[in-house]
N, C-alpha and C. Protein backbone atom coordinates (compact mmCIF):
# COMPACT_ATOMS: atom_id res chain seq x y z
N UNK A 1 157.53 78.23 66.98
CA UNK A 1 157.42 76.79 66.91
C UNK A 1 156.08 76.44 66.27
N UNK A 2 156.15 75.34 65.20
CA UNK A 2 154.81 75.12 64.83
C UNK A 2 154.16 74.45 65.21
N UNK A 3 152.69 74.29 65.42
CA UNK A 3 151.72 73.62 65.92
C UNK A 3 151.60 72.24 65.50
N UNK A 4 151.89 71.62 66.00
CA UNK A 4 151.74 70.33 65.43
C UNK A 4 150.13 69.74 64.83
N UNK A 5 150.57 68.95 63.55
CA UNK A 5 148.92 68.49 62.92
C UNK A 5 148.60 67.83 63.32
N UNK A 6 148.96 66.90 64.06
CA UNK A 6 148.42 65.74 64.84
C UNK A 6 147.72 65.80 66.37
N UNK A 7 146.82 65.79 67.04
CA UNK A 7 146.71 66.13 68.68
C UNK A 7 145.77 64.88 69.18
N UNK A 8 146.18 64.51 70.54
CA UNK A 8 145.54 63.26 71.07
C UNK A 8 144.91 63.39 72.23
N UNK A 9 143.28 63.27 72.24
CA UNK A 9 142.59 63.36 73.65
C UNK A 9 142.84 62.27 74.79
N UNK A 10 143.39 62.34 75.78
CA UNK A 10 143.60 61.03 76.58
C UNK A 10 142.26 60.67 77.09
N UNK A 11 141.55 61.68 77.53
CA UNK A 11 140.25 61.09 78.11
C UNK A 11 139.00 60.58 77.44
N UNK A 12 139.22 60.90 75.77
CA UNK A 12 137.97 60.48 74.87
C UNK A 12 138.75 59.33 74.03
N UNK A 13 140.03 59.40 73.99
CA UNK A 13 140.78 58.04 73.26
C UNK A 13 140.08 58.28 71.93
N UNK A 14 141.07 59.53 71.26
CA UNK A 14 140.94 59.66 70.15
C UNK A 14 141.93 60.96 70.15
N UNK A 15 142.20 60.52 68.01
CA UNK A 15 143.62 61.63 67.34
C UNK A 15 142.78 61.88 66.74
N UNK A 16 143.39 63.37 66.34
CA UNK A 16 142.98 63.95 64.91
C UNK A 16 143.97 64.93 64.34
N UNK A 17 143.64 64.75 63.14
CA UNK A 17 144.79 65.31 62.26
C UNK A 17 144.48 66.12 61.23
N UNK A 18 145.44 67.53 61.18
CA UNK A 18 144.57 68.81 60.48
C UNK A 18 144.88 68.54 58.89
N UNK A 19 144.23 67.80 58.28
CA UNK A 19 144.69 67.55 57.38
C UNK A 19 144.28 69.08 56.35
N UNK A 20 143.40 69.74 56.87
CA UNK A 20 143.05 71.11 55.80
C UNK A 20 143.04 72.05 57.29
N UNK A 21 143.64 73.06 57.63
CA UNK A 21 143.47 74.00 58.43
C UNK A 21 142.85 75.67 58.14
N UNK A 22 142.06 76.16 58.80
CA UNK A 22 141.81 77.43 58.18
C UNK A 22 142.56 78.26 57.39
N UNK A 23 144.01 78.12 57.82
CA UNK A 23 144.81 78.85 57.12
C UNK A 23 145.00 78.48 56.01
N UNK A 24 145.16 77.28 55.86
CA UNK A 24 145.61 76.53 54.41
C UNK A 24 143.98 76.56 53.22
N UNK A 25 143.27 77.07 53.98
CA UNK A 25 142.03 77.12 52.90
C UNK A 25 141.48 78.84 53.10
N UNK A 26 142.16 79.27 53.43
CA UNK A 26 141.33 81.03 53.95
C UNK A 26 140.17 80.94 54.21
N UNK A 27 140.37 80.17 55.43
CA UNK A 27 139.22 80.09 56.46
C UNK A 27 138.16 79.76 55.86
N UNK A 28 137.90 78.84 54.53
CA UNK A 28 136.45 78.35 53.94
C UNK A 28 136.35 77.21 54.95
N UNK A 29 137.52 76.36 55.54
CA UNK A 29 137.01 75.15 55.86
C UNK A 29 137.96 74.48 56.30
N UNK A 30 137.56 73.51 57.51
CA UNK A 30 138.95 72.75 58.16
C UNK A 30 138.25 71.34 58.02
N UNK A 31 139.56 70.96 57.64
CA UNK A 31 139.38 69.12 57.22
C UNK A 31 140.25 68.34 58.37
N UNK A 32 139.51 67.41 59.25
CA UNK A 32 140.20 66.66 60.16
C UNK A 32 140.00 65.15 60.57
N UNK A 33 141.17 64.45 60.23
CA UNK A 33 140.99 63.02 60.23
C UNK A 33 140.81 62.85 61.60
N UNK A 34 139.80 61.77 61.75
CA UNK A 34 139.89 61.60 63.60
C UNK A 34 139.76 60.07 63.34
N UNK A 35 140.62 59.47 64.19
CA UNK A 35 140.86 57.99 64.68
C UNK A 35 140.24 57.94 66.03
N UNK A 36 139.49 57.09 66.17
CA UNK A 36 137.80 57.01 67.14
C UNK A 36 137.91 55.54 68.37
N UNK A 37 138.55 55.28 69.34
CA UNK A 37 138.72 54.09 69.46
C UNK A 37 137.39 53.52 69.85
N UNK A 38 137.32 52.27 70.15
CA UNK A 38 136.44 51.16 70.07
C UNK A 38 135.53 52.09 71.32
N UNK A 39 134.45 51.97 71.30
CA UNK A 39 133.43 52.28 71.79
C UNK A 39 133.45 54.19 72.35
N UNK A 40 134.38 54.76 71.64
CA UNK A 40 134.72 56.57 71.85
C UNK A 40 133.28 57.06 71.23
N UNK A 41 133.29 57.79 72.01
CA UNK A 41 131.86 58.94 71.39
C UNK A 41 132.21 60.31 72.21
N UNK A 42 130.93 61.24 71.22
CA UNK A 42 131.25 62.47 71.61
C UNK A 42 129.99 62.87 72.45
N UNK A 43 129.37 64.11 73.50
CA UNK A 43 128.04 64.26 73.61
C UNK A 43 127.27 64.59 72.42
N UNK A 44 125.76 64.77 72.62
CA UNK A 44 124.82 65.53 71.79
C UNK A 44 124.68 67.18 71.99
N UNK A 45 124.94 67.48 70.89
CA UNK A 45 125.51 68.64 70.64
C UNK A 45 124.95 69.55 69.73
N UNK A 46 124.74 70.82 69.25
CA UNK A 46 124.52 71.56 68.18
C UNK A 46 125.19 72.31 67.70
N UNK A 47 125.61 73.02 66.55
CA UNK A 47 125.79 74.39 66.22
C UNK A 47 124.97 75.31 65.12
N UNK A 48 125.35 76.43 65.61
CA UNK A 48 124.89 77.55 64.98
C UNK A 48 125.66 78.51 63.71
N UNK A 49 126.82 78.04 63.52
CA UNK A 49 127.46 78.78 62.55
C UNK A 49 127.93 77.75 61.80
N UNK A 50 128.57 77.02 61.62
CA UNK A 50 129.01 76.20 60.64
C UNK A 50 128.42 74.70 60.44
N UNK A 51 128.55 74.08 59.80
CA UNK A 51 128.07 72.89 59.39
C UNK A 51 129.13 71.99 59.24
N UNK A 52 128.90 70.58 59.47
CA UNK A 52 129.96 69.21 59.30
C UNK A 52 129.40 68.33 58.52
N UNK A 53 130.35 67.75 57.56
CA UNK A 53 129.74 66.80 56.82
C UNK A 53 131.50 65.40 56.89
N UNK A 54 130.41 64.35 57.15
CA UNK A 54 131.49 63.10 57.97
C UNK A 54 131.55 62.27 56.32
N UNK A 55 133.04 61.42 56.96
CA UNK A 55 133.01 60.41 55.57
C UNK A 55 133.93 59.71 56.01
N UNK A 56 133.63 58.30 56.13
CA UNK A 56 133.75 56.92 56.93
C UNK A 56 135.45 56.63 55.84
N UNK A 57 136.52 56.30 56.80
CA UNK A 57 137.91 55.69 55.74
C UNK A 57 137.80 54.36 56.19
N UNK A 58 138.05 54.64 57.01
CA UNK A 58 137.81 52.54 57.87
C UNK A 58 136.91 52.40 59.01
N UNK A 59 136.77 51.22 59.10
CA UNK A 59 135.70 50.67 60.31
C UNK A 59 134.55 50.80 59.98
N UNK A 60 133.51 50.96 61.14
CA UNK A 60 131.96 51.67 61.05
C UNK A 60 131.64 52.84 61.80
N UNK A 61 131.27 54.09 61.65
CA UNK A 61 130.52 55.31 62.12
C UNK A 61 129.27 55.30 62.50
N UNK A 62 129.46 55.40 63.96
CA UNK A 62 127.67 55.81 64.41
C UNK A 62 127.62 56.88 64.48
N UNK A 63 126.57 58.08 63.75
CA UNK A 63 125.88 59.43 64.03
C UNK A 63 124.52 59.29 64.44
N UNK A 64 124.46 60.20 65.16
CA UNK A 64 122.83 60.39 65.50
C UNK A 64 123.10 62.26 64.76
N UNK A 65 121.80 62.57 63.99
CA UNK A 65 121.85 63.49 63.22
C UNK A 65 120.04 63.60 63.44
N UNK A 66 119.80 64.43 64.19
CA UNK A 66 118.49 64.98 64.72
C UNK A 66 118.03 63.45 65.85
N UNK A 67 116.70 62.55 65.62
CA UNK A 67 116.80 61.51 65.86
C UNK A 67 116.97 60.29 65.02
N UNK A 68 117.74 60.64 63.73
CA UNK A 68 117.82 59.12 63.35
C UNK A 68 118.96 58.65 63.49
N UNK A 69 119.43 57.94 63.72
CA UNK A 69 121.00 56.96 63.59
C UNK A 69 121.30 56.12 62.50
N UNK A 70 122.34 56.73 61.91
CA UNK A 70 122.92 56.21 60.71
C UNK A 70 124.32 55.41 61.42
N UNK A 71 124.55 54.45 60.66
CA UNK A 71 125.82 53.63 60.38
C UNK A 71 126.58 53.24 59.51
N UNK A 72 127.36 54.02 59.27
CA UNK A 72 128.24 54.07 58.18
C UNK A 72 129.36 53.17 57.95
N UNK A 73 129.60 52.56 56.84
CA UNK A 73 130.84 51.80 56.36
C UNK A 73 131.91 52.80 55.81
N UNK A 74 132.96 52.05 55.28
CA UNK A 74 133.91 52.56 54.56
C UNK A 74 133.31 53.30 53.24
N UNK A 75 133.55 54.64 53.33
CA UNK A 75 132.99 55.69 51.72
C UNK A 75 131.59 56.50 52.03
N UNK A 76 131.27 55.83 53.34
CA UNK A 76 129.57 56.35 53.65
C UNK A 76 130.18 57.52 53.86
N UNK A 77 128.95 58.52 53.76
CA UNK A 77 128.70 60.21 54.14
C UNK A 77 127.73 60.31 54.37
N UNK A 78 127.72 61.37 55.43
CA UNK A 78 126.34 62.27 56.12
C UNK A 78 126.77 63.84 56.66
N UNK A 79 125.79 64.39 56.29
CA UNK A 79 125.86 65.97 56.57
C UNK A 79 125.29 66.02 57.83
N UNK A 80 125.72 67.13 58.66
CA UNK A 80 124.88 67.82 59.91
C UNK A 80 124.66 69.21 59.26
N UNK A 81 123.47 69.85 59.08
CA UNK A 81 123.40 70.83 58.89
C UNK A 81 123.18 72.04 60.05
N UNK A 82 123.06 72.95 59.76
CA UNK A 82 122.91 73.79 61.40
C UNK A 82 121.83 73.66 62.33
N UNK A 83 121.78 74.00 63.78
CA UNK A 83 120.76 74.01 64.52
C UNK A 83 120.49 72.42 64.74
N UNK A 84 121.14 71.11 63.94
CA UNK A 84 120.36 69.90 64.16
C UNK A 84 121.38 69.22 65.53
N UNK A 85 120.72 68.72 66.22
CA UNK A 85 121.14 68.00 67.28
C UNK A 85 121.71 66.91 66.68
N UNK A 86 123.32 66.29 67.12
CA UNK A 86 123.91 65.32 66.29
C UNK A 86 124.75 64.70 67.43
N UNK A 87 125.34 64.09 67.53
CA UNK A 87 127.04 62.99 68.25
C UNK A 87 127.18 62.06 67.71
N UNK A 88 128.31 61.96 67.52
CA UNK A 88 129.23 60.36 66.45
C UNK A 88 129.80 59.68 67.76
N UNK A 89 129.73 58.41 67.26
CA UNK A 89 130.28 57.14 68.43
C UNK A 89 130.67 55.99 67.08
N UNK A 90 131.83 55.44 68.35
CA UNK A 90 132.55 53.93 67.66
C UNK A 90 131.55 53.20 68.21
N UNK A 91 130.71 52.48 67.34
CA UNK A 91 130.06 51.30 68.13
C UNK A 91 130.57 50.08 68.04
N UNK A 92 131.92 49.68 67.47
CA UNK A 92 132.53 48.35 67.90
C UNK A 92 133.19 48.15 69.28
N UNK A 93 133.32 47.45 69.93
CA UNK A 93 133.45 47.14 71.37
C UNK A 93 135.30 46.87 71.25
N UNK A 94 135.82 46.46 69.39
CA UNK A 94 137.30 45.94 69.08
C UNK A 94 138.04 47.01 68.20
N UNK A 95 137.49 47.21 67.08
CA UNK A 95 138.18 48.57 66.13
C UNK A 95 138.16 49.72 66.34
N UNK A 96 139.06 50.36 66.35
CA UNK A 96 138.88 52.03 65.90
C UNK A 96 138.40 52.25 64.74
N UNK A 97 137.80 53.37 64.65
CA UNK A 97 137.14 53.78 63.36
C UNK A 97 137.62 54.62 63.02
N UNK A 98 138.12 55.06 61.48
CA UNK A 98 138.81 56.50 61.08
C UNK A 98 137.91 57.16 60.08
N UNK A 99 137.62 57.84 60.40
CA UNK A 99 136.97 59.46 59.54
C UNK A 99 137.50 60.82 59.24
N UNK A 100 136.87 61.45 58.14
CA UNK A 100 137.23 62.97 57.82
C UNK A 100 136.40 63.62 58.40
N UNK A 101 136.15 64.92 59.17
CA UNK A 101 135.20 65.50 58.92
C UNK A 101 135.33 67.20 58.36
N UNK A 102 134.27 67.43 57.52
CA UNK A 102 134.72 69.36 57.12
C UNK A 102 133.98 69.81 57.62
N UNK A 103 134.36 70.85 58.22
CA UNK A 103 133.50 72.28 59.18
C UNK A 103 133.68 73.38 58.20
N UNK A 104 132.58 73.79 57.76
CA UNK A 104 132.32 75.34 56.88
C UNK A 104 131.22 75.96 57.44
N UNK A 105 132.02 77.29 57.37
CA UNK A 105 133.26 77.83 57.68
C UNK A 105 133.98 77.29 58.61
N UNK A 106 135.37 77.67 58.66
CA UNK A 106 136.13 77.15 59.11
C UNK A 106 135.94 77.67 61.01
N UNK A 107 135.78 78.98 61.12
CA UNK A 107 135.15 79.51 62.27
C UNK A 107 136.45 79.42 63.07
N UNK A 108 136.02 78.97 64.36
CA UNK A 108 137.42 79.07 65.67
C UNK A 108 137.33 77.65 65.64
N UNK A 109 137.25 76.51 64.89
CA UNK A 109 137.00 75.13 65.35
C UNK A 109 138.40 74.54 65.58
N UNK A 110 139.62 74.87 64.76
CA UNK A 110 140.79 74.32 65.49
C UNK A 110 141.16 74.89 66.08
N UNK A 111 140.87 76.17 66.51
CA UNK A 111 141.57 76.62 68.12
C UNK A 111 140.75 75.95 69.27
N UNK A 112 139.53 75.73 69.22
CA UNK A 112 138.81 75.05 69.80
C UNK A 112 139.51 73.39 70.27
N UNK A 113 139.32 73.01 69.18
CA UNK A 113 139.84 71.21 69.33
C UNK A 113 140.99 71.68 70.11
N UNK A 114 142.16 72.62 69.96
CA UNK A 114 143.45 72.04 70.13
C UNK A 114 143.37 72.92 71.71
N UNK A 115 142.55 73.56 72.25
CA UNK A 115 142.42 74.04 73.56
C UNK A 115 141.84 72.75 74.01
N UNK A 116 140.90 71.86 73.75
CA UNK A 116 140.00 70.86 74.18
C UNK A 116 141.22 69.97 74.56
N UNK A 117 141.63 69.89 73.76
CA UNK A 117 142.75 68.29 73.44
C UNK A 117 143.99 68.63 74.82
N UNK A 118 144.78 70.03 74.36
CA UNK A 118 145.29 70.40 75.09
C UNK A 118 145.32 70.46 76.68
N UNK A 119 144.08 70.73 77.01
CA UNK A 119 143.96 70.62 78.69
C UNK A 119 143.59 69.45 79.05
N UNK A 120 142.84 68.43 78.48
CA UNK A 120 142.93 66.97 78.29
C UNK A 120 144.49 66.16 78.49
N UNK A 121 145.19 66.65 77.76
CA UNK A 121 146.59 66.16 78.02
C UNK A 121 147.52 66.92 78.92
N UNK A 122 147.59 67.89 79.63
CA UNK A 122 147.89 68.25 80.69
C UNK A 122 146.91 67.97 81.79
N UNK A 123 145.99 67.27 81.90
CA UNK A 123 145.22 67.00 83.16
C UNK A 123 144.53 67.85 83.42
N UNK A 124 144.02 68.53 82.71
CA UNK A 124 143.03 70.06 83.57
C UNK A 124 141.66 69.65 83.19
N UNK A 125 141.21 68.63 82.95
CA UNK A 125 139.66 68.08 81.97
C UNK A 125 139.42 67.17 83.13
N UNK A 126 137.93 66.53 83.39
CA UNK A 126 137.31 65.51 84.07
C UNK A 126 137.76 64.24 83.12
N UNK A 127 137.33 63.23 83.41
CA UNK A 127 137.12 61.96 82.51
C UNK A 127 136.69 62.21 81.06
N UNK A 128 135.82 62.73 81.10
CA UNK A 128 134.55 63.30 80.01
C UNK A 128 135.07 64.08 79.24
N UNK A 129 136.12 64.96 79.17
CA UNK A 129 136.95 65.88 78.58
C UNK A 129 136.33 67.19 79.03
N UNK A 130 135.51 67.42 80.22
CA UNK A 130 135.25 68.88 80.49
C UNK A 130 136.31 69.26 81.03
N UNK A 131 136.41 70.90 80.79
CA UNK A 131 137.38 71.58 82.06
C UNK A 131 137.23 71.29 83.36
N UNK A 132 138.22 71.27 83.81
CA UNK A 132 137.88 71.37 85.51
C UNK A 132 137.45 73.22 85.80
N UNK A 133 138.09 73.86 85.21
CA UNK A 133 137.89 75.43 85.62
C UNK A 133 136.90 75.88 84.68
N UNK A 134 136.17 76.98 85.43
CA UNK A 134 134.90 76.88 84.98
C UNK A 134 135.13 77.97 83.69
N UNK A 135 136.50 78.79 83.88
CA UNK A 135 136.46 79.51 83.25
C UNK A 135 137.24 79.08 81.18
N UNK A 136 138.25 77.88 81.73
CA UNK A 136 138.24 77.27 80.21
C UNK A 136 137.30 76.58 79.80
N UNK A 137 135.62 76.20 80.47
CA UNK A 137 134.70 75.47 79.94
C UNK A 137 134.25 77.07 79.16
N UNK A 138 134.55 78.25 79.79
CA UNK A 138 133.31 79.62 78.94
C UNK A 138 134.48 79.74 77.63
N UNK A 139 135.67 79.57 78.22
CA UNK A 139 136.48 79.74 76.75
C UNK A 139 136.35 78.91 75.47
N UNK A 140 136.21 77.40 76.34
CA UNK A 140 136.26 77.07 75.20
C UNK A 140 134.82 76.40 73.87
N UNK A 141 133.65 77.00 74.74
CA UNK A 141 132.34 77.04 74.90
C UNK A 141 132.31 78.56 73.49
N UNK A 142 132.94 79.16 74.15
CA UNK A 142 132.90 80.22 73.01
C UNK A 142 133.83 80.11 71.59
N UNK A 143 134.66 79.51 72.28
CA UNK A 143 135.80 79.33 70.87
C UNK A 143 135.00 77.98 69.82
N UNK A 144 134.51 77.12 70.56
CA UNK A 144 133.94 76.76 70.00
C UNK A 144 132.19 76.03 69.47
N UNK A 145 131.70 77.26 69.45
CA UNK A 145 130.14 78.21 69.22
C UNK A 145 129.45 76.54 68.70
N UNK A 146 129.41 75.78 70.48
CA UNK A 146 128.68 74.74 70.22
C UNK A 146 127.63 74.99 71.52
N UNK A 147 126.24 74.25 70.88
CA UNK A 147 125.54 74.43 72.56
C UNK A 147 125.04 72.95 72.59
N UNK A 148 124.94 73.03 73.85
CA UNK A 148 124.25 71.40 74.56
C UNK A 148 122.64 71.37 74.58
N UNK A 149 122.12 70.54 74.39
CA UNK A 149 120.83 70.00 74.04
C UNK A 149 119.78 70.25 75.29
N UNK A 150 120.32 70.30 76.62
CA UNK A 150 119.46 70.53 77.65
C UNK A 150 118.86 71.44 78.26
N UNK A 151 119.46 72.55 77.82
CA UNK A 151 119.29 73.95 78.04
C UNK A 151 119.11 74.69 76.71
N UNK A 152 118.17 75.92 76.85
CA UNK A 152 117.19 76.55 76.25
C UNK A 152 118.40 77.21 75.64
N UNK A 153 118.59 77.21 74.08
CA UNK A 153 119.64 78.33 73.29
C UNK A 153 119.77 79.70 74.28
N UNK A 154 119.11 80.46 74.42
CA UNK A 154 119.44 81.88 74.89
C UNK A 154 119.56 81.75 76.08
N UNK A 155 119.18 80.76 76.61
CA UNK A 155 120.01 80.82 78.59
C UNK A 155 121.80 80.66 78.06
N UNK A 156 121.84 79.65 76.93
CA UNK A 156 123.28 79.40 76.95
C UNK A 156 124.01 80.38 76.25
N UNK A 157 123.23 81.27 75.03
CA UNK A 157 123.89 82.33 74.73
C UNK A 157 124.37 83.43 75.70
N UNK A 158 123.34 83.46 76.54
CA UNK A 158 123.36 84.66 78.04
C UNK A 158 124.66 83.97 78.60
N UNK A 159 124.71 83.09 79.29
CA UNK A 159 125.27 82.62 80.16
C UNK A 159 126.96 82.40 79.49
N UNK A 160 127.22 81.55 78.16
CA UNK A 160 128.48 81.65 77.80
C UNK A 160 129.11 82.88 77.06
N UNK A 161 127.91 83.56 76.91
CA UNK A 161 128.50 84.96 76.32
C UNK A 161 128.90 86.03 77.65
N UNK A 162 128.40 85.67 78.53
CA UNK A 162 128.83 86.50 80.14
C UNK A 162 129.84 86.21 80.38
N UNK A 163 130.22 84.34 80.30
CA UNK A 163 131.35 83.91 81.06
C UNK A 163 132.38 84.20 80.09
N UNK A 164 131.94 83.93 78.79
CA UNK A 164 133.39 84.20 77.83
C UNK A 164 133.78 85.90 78.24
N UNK A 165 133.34 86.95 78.40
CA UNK A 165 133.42 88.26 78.13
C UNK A 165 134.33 88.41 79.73
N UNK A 166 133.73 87.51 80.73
CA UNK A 166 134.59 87.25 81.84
C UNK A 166 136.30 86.74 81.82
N UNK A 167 136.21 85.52 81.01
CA UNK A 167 137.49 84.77 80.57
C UNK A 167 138.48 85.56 79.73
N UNK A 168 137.76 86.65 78.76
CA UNK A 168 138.65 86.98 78.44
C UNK A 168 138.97 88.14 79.40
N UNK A 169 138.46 88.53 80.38
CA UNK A 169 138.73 89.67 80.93
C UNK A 169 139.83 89.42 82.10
N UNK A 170 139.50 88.34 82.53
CA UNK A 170 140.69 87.90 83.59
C UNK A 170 141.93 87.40 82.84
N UNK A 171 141.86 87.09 81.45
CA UNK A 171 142.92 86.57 80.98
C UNK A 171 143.10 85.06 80.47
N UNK A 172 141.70 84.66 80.72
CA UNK A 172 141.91 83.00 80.54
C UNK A 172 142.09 82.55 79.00
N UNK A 173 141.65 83.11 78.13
CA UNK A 173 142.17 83.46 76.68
C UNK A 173 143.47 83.42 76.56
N UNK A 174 144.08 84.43 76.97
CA UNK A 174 145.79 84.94 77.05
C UNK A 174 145.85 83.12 77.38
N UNK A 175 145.62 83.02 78.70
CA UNK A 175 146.17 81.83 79.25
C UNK A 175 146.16 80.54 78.27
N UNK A 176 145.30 80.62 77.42
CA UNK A 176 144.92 79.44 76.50
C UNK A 176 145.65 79.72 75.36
N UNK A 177 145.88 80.35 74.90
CA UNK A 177 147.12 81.06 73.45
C UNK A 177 147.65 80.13 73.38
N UNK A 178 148.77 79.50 74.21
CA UNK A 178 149.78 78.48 73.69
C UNK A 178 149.63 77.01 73.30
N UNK A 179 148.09 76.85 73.30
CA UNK A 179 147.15 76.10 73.06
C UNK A 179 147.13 75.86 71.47
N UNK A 180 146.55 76.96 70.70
CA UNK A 180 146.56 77.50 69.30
C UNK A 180 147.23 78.46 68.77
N UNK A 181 147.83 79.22 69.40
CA UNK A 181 148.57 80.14 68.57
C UNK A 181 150.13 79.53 67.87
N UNK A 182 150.40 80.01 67.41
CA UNK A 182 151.77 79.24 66.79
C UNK A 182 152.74 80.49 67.59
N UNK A 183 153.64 79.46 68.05
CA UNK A 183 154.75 80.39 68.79
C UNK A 183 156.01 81.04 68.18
N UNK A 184 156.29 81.85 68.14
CA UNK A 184 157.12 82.48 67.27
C UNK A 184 158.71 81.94 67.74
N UNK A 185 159.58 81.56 67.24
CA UNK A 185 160.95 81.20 67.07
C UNK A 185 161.45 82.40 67.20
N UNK A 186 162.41 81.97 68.53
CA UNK A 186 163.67 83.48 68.90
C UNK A 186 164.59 83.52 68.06
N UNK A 187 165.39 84.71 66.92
CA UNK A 187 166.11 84.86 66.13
C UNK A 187 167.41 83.71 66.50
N UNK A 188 168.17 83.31 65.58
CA UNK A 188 169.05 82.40 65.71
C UNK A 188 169.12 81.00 65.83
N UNK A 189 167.28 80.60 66.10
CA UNK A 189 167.34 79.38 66.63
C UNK A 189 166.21 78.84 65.62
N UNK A 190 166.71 77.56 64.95
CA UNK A 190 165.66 76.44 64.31
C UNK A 190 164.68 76.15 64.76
N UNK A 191 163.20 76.14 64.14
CA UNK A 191 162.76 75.61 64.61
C UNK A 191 162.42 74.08 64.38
């Protein structure tokens, strides 16, 4: 069965849509429309392997990209490059806002989103979109090689590189597969 391109967070009230997937580019880069509702944001965040660069289709885009805050119209662009502390927010209180964004390399970032999104829409996430189990926060912490701003890089490398090596050891990986993997169709039957 195929993965559908479309996936919807209930608790951040926002879609996105794979409009370029690793596969469809050999893993240079995933392109994803995200529809942002009126006042949706993400935390402050970093990464270390790939880079995002945003580009406004409708509404207005708030980024914070180290400490400055940009606001973007329709056609605006801004890069995050690596290591910089960044989070995007709708700052209208009435519109959704729609954007592209590209991640290069493409990395684990849509197995990531669609584990995120996924336990979000089965109920296994707080309000906030964290896991409730501590062990899909190391999964998906590793799947997707982001760290949080409050804690020192190498406590969080130590610490999510322990718990991921844990997750996958009990199986919480396995458990997350049907998340991102594409499911294979039993002979005879359409998918």
């Amino acid at each position: 069965m195929a993965l559908p391109r479309t996936i919807s967070n209930p608790d951040i009230g926002d879609r996105v849509t794979f409009l370029e997937t690793a596969e469809d580019t050999n893993g240079s880069h995933v392109t994803v429309l995200v529809e942002l509702a009126p006042g949706g944001k993400n935390g402050l965040h970093y990464h270390t392997t790939f880079t995002e660069h945003f580009e406004v289709v409708e509404g207005e885009l708030g980024l914070r990209v180290g400490k400055e805050f940009l606001f973007l119209g329709r056609g605006g662009t801004a890069s995050v490059p690596l290591h910089i502390h960044h989070l995007f927010f709708n700052p209208s209180g009435k519109h959704p806002v729609t954007f592209k964004v590209t991640i290069r390399p493409a990395r684990q970032f849509e197995a990531c989103l669609r584990v995120a999104y996924g336990l979000a829409t089965d109920g296994k996430t707080n309000k906030k979109g964290i896991p409730k189990k501590l062990s899909h926060l190391a999964a998906l912490m590793a799947l997707g090689e982001t760290y949080l701003t409050f804690l020192p890089h190498g406590l969080q490398e130590w610490l999510f590189g322990y718990l991921g090596k844990r997750a996958k050891k009990n199986g919480t990986f396995k458990e997350l597969e049907p998340y991102y993997k594409q499911q294979e169709t039993p002979e005879g039957v359409s998918a």
